[in-house]
C-alpha atoms as a PDB file:
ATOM      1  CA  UNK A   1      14.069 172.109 135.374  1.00  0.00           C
ATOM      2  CA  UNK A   2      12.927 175.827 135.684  1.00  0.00           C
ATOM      3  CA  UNK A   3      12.890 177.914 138.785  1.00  0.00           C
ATOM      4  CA  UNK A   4       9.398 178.166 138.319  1.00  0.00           C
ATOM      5  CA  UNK A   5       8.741 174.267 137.735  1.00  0.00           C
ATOM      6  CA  UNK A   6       9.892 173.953 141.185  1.00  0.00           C
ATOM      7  CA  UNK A   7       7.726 176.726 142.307  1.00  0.00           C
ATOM      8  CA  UNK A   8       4.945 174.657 141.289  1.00  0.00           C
ATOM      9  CA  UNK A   9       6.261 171.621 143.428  1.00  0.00           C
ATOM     10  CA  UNK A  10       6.252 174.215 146.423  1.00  0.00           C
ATOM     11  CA  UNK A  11       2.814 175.197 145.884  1.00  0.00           C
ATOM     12  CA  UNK A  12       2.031 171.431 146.108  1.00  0.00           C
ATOM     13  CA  UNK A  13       3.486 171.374 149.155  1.00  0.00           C
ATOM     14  CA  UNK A  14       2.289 174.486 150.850  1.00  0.00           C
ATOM     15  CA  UNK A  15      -0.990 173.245 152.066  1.00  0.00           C
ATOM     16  CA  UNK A  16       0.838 170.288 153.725  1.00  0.00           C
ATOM     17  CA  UNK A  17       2.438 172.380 155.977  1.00  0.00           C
ATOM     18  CA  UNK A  18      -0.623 174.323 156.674  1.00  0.00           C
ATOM     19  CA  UNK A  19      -2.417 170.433 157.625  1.00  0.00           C
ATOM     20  CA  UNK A  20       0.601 169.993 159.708  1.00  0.00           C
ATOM     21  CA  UNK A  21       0.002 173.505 161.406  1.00  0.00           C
ATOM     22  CA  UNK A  22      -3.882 172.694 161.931  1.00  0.00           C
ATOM     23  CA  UNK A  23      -3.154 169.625 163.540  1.00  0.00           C
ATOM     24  CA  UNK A  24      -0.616 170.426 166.084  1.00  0.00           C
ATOM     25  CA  UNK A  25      -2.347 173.402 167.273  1.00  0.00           C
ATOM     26  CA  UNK A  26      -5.656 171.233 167.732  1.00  0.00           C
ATOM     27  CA  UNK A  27      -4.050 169.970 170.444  1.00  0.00           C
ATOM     28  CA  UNK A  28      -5.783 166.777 170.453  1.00  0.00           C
ATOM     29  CA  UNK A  29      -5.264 165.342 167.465  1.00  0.00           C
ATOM     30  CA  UNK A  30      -4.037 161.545 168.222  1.00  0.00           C
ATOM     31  CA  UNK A  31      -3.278 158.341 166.120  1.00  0.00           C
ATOM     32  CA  UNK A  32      -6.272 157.125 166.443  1.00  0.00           C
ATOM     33  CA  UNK A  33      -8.068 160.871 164.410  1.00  0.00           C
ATOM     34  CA  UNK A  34      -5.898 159.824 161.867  1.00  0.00           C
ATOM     35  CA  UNK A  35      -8.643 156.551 160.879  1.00  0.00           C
ATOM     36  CA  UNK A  36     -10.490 160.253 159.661  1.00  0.00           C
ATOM     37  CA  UNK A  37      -8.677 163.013 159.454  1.00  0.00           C
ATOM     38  CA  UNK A  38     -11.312 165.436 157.785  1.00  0.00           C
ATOM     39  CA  UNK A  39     -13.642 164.226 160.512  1.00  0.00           C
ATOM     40  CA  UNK A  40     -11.037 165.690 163.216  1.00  0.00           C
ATOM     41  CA  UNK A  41     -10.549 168.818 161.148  1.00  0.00           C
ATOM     42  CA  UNK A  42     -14.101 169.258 160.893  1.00  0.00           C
ATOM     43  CA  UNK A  43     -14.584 169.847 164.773  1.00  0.00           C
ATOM     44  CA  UNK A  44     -11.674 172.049 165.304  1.00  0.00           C
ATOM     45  CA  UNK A  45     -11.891 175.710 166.022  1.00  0.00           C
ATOM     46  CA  UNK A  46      -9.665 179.198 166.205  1.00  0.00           C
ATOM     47  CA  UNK A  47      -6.179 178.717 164.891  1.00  0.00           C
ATOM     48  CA  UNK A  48      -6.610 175.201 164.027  1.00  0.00           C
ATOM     49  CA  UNK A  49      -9.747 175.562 161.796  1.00  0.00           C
ATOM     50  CA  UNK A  50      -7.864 178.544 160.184  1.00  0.00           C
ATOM     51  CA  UNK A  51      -4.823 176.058 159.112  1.00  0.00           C
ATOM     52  CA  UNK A  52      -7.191 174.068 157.598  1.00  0.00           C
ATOM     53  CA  UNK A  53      -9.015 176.464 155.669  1.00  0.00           C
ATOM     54  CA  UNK A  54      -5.695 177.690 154.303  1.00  0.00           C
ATOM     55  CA  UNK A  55      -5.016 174.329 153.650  1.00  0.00           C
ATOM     56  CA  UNK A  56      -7.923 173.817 151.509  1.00  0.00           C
ATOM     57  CA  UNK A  57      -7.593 176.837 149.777  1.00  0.00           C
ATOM     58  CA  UNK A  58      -3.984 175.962 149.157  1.00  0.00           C
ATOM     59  CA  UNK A  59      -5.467 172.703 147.365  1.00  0.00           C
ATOM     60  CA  UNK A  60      -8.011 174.824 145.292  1.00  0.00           C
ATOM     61  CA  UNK A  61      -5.675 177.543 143.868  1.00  0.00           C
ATOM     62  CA  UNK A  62      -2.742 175.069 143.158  1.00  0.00           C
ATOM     63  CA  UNK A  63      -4.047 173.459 140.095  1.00  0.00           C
ATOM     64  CA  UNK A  64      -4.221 176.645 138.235  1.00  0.00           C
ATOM     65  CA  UNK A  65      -1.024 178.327 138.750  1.00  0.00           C
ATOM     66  CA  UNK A  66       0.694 174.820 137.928  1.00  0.00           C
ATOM     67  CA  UNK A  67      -1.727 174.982 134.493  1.00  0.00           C
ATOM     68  CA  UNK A  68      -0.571 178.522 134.322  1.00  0.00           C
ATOM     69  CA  UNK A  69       3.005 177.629 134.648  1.00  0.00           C
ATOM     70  CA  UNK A  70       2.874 174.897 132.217  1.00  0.00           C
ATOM     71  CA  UNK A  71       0.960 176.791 129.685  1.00  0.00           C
ATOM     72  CA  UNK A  72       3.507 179.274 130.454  1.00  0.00           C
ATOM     73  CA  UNK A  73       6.399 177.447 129.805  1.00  0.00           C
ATOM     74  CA  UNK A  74       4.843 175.997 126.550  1.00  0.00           C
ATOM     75  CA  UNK A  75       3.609 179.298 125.083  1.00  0.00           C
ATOM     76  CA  UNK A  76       7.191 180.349 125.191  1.00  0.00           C
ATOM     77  CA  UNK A  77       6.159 183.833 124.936  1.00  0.00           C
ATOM     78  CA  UNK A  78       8.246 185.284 127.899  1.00  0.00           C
ATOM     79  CA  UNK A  79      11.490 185.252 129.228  1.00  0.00           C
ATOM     80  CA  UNK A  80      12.090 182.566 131.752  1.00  0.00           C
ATOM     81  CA  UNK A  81      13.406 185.094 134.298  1.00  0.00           C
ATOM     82  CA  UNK A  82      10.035 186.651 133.634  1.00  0.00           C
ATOM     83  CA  UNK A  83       8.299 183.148 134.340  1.00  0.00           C
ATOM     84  CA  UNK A  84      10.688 182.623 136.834  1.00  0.00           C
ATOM     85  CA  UNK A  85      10.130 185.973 139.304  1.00  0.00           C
ATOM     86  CA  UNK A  86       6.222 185.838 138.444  1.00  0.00           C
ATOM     87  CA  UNK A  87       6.146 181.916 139.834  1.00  0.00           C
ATOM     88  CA  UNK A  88       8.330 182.577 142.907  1.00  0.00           C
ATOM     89  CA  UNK A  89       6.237 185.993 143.715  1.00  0.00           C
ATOM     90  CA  UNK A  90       3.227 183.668 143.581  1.00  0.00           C
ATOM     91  CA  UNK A  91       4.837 181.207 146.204  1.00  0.00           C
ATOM     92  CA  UNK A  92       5.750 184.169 148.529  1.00  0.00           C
ATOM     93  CA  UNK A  93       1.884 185.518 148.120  1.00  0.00           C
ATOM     94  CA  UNK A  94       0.682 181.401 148.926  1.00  0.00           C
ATOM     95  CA  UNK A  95       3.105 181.518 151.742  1.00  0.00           C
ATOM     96  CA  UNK A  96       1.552 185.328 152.969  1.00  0.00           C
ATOM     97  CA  UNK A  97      -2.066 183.716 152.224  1.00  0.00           C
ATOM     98  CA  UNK A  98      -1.198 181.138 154.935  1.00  0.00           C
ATOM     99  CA  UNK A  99       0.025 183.152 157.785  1.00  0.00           C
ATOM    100  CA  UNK A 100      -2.652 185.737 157.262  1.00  0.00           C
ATOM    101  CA  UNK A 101      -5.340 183.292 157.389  1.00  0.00           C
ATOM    102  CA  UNK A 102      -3.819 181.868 160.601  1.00  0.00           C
ATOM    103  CA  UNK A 103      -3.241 184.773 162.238  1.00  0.00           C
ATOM    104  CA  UNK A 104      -6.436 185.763 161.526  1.00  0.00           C
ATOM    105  CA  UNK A 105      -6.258 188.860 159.138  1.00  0.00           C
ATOM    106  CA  UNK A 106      -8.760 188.796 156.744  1.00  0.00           C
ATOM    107  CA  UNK A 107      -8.831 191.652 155.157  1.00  0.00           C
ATOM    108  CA  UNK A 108      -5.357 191.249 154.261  1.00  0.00           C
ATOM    109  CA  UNK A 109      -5.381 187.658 153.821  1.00  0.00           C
ATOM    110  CA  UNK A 110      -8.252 188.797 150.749  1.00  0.00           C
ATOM    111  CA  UNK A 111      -5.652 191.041 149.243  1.00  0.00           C
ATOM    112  CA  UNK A 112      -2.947 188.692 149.253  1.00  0.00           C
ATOM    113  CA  UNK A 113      -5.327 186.134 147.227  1.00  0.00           C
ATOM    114  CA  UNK A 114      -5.599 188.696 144.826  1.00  0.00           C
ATOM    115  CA  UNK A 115      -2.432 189.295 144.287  1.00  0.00           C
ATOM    116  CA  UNK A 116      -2.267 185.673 143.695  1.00  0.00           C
ATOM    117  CA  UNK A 117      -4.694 185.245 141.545  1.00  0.00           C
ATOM    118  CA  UNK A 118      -3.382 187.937 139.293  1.00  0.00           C
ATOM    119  CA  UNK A 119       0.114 186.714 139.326  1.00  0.00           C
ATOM    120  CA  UNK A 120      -1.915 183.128 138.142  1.00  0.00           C
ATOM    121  CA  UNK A 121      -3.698 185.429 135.205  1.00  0.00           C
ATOM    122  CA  UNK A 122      -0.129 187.288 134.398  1.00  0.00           C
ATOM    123  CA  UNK A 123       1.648 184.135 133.853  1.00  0.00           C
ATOM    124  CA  UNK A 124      -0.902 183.826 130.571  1.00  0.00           C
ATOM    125  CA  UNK A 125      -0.439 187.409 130.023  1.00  0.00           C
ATOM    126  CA  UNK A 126       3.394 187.578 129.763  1.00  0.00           C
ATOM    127  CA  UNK A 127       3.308 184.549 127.485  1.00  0.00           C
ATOM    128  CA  UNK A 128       0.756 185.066 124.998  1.00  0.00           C
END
């Protein structure tokens, strides 16, 4: 398997970290929220509503860079190193994404999606 195949089973994995992150610093959350999670999540606030926003997003934007590294990978167009360092970059921006959304920087946090987005759109590049 390719570096970047595994970078896709990071980015799957990314947002559950950022669930873990908005549950913990709820405070509250208890067995008994977990009958309905998303209902919990739903009334939180501050740092813990900002895990689970990067959480979601996380969820949104993972489908296409694991298209993108799959189409990628079958377009055999580029270099794996090339595939490779564009796929981890994209996990480092993901993992960026997170902390600036928790911490509350949104202009940066809107900079670093870029960034992802166009290492999502280079992966096609590279390989066509």
């Amino acid at each position: 398997m390719t570096i970047a195949y595994w970078c896709v089973l990071a980015a799957i994995v990314l947002p559950y970290v950022a669930t873990i992150w908005a549950k913990a610093s709820a405070g509250n959350f208890t067995p008994k929220d977990n009958h309905d999670p998303r209902a919990f999540l739903a009334t939180v606030q501050g740092v813990a509503k900002r895990a689970n926003n990067a959480q979601q997003n996380g969820f949104e934007i993972t489908p296409a860079f694991a298209a993108a590294v799959i189409i990628a990978h079958l377009a055999a167009g580029a270099e794996q190193a090339l595939l490779d360092q564009l796929a981890m970059a994209f996990v480092l921006s993901r993992v960026l994404y997170t902390l600036c959304y928790i911490a509350d920087w949104a202009t940066l946090r809107s900079l670093v999606w870029f960034v992802g987005i166009g290492l999502i759109v280079s992966l096609f590049v590279v390989s066509a």
